[in-house]
PDB file of N, CA and C in Angstrom:
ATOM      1  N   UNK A   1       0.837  -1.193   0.000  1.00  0.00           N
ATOM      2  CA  UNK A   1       0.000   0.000   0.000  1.00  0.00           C
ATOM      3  C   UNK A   1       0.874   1.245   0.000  1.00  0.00           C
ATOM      4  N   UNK A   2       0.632   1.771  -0.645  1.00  0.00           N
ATOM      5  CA  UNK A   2       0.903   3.354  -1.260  1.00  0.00           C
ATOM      6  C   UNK A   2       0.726   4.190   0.018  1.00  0.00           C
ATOM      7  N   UNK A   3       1.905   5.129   0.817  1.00  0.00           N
ATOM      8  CA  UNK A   3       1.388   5.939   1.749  1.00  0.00           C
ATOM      9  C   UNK A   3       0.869   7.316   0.799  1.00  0.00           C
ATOM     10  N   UNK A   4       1.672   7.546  -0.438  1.00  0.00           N
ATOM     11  CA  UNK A   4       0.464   8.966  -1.251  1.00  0.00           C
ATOM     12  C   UNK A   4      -0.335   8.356  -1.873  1.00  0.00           C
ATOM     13  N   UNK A   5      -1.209   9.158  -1.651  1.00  0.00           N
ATOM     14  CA  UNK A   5      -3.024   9.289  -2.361  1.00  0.00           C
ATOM     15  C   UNK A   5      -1.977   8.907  -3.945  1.00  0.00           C
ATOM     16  N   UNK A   6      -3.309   8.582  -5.202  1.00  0.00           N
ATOM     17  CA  UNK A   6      -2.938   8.330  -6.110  1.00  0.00           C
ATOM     18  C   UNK A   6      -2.887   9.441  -6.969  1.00  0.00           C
ATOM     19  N   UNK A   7      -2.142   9.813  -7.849  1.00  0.00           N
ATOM     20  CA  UNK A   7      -1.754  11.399  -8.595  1.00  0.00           C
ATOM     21  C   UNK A   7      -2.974  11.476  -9.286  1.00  0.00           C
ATOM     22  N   UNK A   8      -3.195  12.888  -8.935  1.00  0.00           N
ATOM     23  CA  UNK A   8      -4.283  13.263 -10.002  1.00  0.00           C
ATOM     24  C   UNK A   8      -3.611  13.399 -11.712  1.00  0.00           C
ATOM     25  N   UNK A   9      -5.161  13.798 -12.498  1.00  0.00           N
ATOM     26  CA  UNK A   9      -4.311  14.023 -13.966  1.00  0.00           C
ATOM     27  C   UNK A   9      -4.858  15.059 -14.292  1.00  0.00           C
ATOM     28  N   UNK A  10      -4.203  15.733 -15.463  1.00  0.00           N
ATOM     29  CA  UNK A  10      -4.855  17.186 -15.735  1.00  0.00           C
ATOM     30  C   UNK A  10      -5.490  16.813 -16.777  1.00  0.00           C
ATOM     31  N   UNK A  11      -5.641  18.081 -17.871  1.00  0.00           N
ATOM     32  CA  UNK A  11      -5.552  17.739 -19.328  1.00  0.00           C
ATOM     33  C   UNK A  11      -4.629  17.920 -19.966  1.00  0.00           C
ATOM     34  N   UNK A  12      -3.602  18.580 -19.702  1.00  0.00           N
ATOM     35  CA  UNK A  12      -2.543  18.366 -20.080  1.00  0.00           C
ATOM     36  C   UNK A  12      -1.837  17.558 -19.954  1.00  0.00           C
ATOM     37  N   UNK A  13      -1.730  16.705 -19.003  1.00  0.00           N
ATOM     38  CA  UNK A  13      -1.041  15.398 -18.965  1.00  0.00           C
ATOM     39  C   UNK A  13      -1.643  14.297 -19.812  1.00  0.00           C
ATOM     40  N   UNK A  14      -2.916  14.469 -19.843  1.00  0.00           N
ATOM     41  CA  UNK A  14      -3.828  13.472 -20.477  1.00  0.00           C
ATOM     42  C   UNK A  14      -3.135  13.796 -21.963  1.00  0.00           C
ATOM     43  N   UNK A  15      -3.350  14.837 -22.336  1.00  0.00           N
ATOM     44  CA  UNK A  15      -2.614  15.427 -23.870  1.00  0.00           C
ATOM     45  C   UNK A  15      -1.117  14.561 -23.855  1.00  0.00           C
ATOM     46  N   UNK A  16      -0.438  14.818 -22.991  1.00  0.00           N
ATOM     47  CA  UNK A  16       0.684  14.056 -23.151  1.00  0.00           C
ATOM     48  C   UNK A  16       0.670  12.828 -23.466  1.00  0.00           C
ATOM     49  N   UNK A  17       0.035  11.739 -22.636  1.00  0.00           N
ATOM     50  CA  UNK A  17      -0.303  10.304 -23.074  1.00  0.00           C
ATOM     51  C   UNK A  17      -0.628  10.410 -24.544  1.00  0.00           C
ATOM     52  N   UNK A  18      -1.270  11.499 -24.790  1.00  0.00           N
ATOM     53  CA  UNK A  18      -2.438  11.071 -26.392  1.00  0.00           C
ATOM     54  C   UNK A  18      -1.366  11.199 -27.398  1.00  0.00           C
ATOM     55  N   UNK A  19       0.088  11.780 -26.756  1.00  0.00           N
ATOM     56  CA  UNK A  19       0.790  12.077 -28.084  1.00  0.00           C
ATOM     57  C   UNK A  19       1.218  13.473 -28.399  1.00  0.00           C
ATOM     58  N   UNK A  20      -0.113  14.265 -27.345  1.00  0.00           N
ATOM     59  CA  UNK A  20       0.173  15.589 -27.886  1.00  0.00           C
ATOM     60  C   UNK A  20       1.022  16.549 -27.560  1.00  0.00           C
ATOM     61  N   UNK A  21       1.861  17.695 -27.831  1.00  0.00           N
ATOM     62  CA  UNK A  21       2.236  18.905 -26.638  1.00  0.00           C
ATOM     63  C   UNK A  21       1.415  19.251 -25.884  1.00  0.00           C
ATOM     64  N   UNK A  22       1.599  19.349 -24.508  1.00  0.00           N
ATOM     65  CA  UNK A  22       1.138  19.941 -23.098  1.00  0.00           C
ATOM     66  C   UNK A  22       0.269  21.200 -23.497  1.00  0.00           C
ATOM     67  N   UNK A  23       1.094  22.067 -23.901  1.00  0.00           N
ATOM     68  CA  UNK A  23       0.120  23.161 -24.238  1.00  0.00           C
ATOM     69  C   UNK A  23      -0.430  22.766 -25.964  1.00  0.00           C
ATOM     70  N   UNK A  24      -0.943  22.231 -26.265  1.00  0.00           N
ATOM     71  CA  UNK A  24      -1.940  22.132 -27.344  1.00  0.00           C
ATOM     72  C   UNK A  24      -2.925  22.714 -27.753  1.00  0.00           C
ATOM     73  N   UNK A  25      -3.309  23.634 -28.565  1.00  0.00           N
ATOM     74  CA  UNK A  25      -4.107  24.746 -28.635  1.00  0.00           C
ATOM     75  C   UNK A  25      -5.581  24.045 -28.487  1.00  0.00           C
ATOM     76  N   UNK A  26      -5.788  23.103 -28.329  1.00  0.00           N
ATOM     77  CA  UNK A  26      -7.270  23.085 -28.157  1.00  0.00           C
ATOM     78  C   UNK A  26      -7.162  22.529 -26.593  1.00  0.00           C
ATOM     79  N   UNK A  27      -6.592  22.131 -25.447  1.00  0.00           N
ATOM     80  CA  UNK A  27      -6.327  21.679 -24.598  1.00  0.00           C
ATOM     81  C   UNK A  27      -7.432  22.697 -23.516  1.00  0.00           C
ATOM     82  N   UNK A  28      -7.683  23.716 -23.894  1.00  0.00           N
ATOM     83  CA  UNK A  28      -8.557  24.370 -22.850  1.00  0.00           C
ATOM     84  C   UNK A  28     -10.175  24.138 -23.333  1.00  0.00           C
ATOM     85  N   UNK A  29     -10.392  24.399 -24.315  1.00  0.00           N
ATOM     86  CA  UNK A  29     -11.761  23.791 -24.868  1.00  0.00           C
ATOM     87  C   UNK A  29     -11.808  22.531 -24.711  1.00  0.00           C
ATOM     88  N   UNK A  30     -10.989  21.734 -24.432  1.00  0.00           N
ATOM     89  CA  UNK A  30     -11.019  20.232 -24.181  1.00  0.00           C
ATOM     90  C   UNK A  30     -11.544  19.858 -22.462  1.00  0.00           C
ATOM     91  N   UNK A  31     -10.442  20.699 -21.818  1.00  0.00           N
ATOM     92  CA  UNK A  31     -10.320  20.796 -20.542  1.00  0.00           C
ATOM     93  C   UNK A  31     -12.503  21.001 -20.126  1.00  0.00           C
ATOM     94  N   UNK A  32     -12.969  22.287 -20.771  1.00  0.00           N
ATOM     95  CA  UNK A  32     -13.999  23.166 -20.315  1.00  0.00           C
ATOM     96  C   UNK A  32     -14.987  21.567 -20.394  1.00  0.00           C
ATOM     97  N   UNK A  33     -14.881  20.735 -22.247  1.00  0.00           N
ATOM     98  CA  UNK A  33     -15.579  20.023 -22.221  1.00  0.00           C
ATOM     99  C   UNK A  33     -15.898  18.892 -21.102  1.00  0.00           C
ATOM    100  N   UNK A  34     -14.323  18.436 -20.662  1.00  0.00           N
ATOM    101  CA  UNK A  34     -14.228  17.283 -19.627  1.00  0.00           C
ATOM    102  C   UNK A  34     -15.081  18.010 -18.466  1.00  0.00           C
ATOM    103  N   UNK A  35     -15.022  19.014 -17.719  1.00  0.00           N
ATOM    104  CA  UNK A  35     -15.757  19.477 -17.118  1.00  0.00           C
ATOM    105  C   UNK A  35     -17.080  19.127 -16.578  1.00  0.00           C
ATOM    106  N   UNK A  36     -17.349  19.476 -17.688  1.00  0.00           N
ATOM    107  CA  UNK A  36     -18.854  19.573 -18.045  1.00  0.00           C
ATOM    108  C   UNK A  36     -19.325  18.467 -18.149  1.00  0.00           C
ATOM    109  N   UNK A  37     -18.896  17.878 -18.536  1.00  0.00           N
ATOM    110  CA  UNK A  37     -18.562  15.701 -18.616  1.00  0.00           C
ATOM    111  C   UNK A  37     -18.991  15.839 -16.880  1.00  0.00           C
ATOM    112  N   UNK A  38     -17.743  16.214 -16.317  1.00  0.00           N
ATOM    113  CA  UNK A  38     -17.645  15.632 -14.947  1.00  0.00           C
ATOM    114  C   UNK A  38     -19.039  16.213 -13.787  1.00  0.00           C
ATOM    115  N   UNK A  39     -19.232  17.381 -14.206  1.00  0.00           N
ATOM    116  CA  UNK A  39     -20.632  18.135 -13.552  1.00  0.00           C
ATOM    117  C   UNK A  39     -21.623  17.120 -13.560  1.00  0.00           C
ATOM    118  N   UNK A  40     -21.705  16.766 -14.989  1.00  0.00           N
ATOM    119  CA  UNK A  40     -23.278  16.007 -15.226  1.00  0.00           C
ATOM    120  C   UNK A  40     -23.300  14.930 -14.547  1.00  0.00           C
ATOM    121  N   UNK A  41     -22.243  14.136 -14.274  1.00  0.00           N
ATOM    122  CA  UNK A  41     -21.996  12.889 -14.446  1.00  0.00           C
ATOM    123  C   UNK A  41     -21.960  12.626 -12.763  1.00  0.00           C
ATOM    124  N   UNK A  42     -21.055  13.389 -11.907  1.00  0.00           N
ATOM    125  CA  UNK A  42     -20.764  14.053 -10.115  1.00  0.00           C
ATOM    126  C   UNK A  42     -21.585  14.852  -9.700  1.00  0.00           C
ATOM    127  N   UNK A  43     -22.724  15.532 -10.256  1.00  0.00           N
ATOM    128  CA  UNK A  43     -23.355  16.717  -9.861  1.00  0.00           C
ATOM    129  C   UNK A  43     -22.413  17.528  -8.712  1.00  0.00           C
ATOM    130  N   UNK A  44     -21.160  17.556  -9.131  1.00  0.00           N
ATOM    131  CA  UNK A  44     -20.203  18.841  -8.086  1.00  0.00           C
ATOM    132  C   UNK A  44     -19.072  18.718  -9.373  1.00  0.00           C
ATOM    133  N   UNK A  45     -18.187  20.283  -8.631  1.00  0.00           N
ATOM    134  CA  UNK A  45     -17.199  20.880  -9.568  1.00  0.00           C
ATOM    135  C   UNK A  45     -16.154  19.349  -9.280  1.00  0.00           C
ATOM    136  N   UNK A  46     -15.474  19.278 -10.193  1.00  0.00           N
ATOM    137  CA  UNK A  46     -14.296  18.685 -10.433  1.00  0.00           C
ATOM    138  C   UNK A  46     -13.000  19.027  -9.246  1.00  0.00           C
ATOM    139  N   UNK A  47     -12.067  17.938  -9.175  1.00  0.00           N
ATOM    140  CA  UNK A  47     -10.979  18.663  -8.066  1.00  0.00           C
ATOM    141  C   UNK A  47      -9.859  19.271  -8.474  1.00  0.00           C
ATOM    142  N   UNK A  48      -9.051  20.081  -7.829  1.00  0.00           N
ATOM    143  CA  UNK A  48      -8.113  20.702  -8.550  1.00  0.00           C
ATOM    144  C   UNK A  48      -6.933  20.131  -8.305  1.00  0.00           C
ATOM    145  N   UNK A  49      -6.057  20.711  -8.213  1.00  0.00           N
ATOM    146  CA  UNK A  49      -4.287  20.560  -8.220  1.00  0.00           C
ATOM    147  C   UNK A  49      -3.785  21.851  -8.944  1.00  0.00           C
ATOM    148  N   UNK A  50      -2.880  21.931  -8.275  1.00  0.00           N
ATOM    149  CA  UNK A  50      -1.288  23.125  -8.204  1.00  0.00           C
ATOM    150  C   UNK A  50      -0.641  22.085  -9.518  1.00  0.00           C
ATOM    151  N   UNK A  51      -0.178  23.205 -10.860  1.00  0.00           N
ATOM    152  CA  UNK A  51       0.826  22.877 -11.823  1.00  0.00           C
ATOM    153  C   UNK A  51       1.288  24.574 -12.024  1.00  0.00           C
ATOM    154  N   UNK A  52       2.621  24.234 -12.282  1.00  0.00           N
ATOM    155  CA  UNK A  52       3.478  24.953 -12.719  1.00  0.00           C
ATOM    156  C   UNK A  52       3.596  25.430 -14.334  1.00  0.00           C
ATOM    157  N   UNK A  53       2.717  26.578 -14.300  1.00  0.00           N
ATOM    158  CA  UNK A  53       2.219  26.240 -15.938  1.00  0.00           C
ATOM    159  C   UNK A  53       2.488  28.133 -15.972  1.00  0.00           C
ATOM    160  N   UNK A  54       3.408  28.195 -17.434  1.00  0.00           N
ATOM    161  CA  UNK A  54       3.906  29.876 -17.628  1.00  0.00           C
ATOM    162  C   UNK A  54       4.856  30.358 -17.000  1.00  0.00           C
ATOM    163  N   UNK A  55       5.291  29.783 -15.528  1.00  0.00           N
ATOM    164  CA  UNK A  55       6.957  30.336 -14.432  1.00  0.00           C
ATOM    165  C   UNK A  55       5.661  31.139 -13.323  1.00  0.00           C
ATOM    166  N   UNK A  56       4.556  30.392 -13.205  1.00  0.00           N
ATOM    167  CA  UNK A  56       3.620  30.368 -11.947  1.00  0.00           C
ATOM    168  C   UNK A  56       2.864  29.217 -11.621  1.00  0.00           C
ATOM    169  N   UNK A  57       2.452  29.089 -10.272  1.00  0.00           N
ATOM    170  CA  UNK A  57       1.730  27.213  -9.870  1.00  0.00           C
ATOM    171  C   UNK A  57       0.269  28.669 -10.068  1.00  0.00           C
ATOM    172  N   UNK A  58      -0.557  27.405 -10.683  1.00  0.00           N
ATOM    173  CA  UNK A  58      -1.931  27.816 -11.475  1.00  0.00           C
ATOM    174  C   UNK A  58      -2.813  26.494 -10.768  1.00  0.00           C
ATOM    175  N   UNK A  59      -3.841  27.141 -10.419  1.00  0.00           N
ATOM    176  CA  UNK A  59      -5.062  26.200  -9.752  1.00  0.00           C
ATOM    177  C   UNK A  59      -5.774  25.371 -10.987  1.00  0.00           C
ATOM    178  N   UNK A  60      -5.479  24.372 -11.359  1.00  0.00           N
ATOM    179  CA  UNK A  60      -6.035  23.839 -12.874  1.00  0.00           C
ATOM    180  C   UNK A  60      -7.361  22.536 -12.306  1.00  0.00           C
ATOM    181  N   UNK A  61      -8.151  21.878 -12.734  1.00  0.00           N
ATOM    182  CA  UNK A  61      -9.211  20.636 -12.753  1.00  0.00           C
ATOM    183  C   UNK A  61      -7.726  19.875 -12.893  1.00  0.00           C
ATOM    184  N   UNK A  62      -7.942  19.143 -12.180  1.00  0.00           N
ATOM    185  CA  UNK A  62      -7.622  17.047 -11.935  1.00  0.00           C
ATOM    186  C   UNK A  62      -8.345  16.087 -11.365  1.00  0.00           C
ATOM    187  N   UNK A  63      -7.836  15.054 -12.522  1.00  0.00           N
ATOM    188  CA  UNK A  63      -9.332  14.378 -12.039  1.00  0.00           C
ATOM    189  C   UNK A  63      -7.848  12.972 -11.545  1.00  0.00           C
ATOM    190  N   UNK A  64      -8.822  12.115 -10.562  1.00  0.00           N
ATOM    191  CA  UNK A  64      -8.603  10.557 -10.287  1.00  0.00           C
ATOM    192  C   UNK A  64      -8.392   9.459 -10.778  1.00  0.00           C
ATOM    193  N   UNK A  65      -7.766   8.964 -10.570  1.00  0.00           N
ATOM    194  CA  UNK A  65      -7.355   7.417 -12.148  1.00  0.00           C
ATOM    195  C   UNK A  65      -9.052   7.185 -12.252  1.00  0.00           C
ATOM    196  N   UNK A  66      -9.949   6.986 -11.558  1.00  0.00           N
ATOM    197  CA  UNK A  66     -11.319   6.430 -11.072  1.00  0.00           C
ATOM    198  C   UNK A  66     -12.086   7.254 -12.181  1.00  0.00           C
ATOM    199  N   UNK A  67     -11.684   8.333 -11.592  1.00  0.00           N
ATOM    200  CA  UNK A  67     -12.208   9.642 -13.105  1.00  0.00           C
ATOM    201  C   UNK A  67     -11.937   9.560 -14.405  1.00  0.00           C
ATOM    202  N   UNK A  68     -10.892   8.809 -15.057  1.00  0.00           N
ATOM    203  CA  UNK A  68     -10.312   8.544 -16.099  1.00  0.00           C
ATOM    204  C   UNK A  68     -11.250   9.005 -17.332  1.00  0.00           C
ATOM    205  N   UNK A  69     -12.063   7.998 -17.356  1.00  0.00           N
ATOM    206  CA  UNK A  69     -13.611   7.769 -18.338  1.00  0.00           C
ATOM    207  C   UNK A  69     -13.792   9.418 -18.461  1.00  0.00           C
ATOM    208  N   UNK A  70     -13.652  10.151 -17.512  1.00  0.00           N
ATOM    209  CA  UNK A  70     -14.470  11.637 -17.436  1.00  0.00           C
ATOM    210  C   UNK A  70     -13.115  12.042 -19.036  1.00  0.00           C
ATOM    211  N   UNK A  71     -12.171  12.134 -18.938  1.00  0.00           N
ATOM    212  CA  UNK A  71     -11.512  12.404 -19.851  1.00  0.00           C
ATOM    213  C   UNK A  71     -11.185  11.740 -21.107  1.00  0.00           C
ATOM    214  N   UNK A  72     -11.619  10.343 -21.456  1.00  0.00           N
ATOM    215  CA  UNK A  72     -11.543   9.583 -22.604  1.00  0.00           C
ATOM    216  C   UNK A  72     -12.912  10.391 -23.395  1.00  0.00           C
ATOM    217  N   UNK A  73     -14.083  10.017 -22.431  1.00  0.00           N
ATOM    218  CA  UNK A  73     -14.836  10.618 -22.792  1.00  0.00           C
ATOM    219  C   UNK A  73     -15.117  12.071 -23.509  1.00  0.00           C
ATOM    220  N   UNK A  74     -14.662  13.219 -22.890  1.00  0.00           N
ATOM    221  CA  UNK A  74     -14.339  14.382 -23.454  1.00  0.00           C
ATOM    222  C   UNK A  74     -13.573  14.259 -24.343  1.00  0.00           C
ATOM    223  N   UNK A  75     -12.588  13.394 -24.796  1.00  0.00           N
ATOM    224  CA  UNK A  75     -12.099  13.482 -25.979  1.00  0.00           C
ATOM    225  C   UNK A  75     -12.540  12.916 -27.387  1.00  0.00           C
ATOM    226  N   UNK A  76     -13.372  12.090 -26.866  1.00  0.00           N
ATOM    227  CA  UNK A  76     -14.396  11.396 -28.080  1.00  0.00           C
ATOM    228  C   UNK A  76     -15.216  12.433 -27.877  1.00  0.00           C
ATOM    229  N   UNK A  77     -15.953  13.124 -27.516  1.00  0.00           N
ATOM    230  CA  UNK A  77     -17.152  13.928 -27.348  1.00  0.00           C
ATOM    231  C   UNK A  77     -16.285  15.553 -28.370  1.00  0.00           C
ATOM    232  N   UNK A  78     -15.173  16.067 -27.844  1.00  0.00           N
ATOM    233  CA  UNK A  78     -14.716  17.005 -28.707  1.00  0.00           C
ATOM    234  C   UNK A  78     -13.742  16.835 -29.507  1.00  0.00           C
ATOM    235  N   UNK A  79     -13.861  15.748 -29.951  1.00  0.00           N
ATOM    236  CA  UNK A  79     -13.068  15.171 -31.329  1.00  0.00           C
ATOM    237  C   UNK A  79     -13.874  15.236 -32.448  1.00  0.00           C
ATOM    238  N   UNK A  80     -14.817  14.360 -31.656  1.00  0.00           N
ATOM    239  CA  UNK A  80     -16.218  14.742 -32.892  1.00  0.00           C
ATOM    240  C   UNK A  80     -16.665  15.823 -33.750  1.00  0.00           C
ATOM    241  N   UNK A  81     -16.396  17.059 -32.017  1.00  0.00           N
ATOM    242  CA  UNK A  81     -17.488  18.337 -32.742  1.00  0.00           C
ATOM    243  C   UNK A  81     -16.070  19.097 -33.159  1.00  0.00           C
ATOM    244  N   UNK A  82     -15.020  18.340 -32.791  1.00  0.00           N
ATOM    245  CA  UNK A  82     -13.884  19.384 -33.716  1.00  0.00           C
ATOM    246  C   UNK A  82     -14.229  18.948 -35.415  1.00  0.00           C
ATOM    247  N   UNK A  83     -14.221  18.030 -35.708  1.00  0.00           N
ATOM    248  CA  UNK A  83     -14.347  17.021 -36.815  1.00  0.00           C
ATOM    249  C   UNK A  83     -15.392  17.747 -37.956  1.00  0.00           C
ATOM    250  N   UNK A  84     -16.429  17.949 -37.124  1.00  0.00           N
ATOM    251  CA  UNK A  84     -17.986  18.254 -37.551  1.00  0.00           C
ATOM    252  C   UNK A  84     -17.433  20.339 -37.612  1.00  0.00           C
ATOM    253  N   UNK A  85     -16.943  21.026 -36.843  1.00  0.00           N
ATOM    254  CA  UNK A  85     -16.554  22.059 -37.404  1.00  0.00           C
ATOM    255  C   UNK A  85     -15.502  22.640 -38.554  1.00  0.00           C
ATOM    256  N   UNK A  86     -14.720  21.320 -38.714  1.00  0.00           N
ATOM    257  CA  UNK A  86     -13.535  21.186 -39.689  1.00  0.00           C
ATOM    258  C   UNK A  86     -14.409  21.461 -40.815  1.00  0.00           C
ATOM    259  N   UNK A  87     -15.221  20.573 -41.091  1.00  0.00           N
ATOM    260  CA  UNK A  87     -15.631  19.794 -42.044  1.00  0.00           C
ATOM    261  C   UNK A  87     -16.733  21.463 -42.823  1.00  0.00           C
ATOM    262  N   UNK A  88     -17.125  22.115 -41.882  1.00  0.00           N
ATOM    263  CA  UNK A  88     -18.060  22.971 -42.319  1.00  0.00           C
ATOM    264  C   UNK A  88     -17.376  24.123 -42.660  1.00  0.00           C
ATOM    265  N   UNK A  89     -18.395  24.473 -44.376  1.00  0.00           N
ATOM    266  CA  UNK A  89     -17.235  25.735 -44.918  1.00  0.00           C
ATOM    267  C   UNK A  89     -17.597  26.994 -44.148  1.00  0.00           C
ATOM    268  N   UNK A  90     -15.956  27.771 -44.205  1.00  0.00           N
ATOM    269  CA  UNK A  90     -16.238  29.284 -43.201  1.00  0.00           C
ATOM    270  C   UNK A  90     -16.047  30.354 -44.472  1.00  0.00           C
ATOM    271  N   UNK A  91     -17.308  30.984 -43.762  1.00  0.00           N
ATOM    272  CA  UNK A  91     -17.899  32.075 -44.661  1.00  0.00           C
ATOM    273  C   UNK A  91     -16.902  33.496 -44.449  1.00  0.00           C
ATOM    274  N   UNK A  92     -15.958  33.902 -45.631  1.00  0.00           N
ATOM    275  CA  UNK A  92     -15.563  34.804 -45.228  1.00  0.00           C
ATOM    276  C   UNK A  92     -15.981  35.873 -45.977  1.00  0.00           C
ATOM    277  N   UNK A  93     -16.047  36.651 -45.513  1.00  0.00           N
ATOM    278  CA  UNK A  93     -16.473  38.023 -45.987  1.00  0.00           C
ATOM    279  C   UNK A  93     -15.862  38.779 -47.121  1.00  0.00           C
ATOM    280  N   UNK A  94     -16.453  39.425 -48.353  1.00  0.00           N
ATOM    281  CA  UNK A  94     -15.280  39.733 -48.992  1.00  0.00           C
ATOM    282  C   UNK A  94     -14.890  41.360 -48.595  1.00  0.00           C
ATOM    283  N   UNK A  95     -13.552  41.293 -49.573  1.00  0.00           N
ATOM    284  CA  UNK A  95     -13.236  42.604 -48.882  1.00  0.00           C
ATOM    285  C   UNK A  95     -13.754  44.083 -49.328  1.00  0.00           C
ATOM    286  N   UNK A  96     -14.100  45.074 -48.568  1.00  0.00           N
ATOM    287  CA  UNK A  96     -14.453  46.000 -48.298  1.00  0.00           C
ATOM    288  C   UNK A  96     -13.713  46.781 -49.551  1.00  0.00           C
ATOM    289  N   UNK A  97     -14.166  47.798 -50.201  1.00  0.00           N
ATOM    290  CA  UNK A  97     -13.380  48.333 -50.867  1.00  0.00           C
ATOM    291  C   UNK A  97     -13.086  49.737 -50.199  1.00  0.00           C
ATOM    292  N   UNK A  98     -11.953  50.547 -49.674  1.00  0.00           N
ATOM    293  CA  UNK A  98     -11.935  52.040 -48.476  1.00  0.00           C
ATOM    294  C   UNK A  98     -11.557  53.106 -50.109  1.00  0.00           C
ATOM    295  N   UNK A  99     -12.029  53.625 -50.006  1.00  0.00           N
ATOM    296  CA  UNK A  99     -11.494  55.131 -50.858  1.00  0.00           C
ATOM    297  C   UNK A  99     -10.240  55.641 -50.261  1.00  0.00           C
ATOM    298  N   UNK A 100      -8.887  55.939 -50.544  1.00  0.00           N
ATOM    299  CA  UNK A 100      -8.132  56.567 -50.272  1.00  0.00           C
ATOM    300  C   UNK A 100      -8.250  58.103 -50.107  1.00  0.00           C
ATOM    301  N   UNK A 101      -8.901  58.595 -50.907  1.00  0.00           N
ATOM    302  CA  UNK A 101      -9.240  59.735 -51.407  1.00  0.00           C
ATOM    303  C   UNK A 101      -9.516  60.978 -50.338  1.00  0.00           C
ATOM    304  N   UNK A 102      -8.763  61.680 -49.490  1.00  0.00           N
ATOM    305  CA  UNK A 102      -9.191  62.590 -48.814  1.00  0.00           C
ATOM    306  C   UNK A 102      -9.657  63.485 -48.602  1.00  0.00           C
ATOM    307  N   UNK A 103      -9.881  64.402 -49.913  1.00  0.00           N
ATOM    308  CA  UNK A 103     -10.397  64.756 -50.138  1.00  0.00           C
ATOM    309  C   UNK A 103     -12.233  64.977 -49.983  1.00  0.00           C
ATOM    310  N   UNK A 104     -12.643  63.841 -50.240  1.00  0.00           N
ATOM    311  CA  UNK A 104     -13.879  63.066 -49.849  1.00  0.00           C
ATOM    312  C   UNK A 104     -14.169  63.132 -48.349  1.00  0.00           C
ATOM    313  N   UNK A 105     -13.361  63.132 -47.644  1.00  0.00           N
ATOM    314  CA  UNK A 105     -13.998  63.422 -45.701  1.00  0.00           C
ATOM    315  C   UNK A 105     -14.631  63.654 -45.812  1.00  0.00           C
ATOM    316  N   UNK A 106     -15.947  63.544 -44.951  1.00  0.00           N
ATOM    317  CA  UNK A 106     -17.103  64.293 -44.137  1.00  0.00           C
ATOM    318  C   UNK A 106     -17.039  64.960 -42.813  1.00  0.00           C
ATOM    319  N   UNK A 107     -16.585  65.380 -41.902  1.00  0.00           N
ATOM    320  CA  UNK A 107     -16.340  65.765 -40.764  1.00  0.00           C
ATOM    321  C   UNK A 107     -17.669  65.061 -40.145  1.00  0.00           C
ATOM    322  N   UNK A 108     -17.041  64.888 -38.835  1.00  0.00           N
ATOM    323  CA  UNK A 108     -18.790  64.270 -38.137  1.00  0.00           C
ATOM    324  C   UNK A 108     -18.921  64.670 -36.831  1.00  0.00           C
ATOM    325  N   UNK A 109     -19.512  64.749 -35.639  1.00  0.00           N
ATOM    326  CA  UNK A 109     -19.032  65.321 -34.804  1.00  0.00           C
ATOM    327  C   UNK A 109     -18.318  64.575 -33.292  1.00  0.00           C
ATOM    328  N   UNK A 110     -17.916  63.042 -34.155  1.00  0.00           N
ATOM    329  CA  UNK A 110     -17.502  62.434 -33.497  1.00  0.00           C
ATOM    330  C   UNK A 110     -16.008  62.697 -32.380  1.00  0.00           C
ATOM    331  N   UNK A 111     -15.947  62.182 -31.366  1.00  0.00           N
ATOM    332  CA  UNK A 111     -14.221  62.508 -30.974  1.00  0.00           C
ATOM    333  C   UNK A 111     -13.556  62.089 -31.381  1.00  0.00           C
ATOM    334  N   UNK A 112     -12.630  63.275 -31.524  1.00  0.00           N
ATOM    335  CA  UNK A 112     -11.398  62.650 -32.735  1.00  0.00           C
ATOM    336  C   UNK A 112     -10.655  61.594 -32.054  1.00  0.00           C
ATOM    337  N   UNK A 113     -10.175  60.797 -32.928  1.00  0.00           N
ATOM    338  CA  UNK A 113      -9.249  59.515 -32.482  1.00  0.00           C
ATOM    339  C   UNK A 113      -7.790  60.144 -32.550  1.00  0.00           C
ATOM    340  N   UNK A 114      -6.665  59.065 -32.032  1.00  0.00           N
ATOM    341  CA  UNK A 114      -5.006  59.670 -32.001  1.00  0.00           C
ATOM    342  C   UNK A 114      -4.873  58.856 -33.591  1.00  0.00           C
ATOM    343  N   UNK A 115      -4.202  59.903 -34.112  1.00  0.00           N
ATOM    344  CA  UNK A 115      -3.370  59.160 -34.912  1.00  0.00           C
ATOM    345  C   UNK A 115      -2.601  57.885 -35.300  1.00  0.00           C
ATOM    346  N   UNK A 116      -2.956  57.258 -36.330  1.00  0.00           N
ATOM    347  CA  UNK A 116      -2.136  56.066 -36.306  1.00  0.00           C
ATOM    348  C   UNK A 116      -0.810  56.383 -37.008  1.00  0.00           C
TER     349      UNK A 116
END
């Protein structure tokens, strides 16, 4: 028998197992999803843990080996809807055409802005 409790995991560590970098740009939308996983599922907040994340210890969610599922889960759950937003075309706007022309001003009686 183990005299320490068993280590919690973050999502960033979980990212690590999966392969990924620690800081992984979707790792916080991942994190929010597991969450929310864990709310529904515990009806209470998730537990935390102290990591050393930026050159400061940051109060982050960790969950329990027991908890595990809470994070497989969130990753099938926002794998999906990453998948399903990939997949959909983004509407971009076209571009604006500005008159150079200064002449053309209107004065308005707005406050003037600083100079760029």
């Amino acid at each position: 028998m183990s005299v320490f409790p068993a280590r919690r995991t973050t999502v960033a560590e979980y990212l690590v197992r999966r392969g990924l970098p620690a800081d992984w740009r979707f790792g916080s939308p991942l994190g929010r999803v597991a969450a929310d996983i864990y709310r529904r599922t515990y009806r209470h907040e998730p537990g935390k843990a102290f990591r050393f994340i930026n050159g400061r210890f940051r109060r982050v969610m960790a969950y329990q080996p027991a908890e595990a599922h809470v994070l497989a889960e969130a990753w099938d759950r926002y794998g999906r809807t990453a998948e399903i937003r990939a997949a959909r075309p983004v509407h971009v706007p076209a571009p604006r055409l500005v008159s150079g022309d200064a002449m053309r001003w209107t004065p308005t009686n707005t406050p003037v802005r600083s100079h760029p």
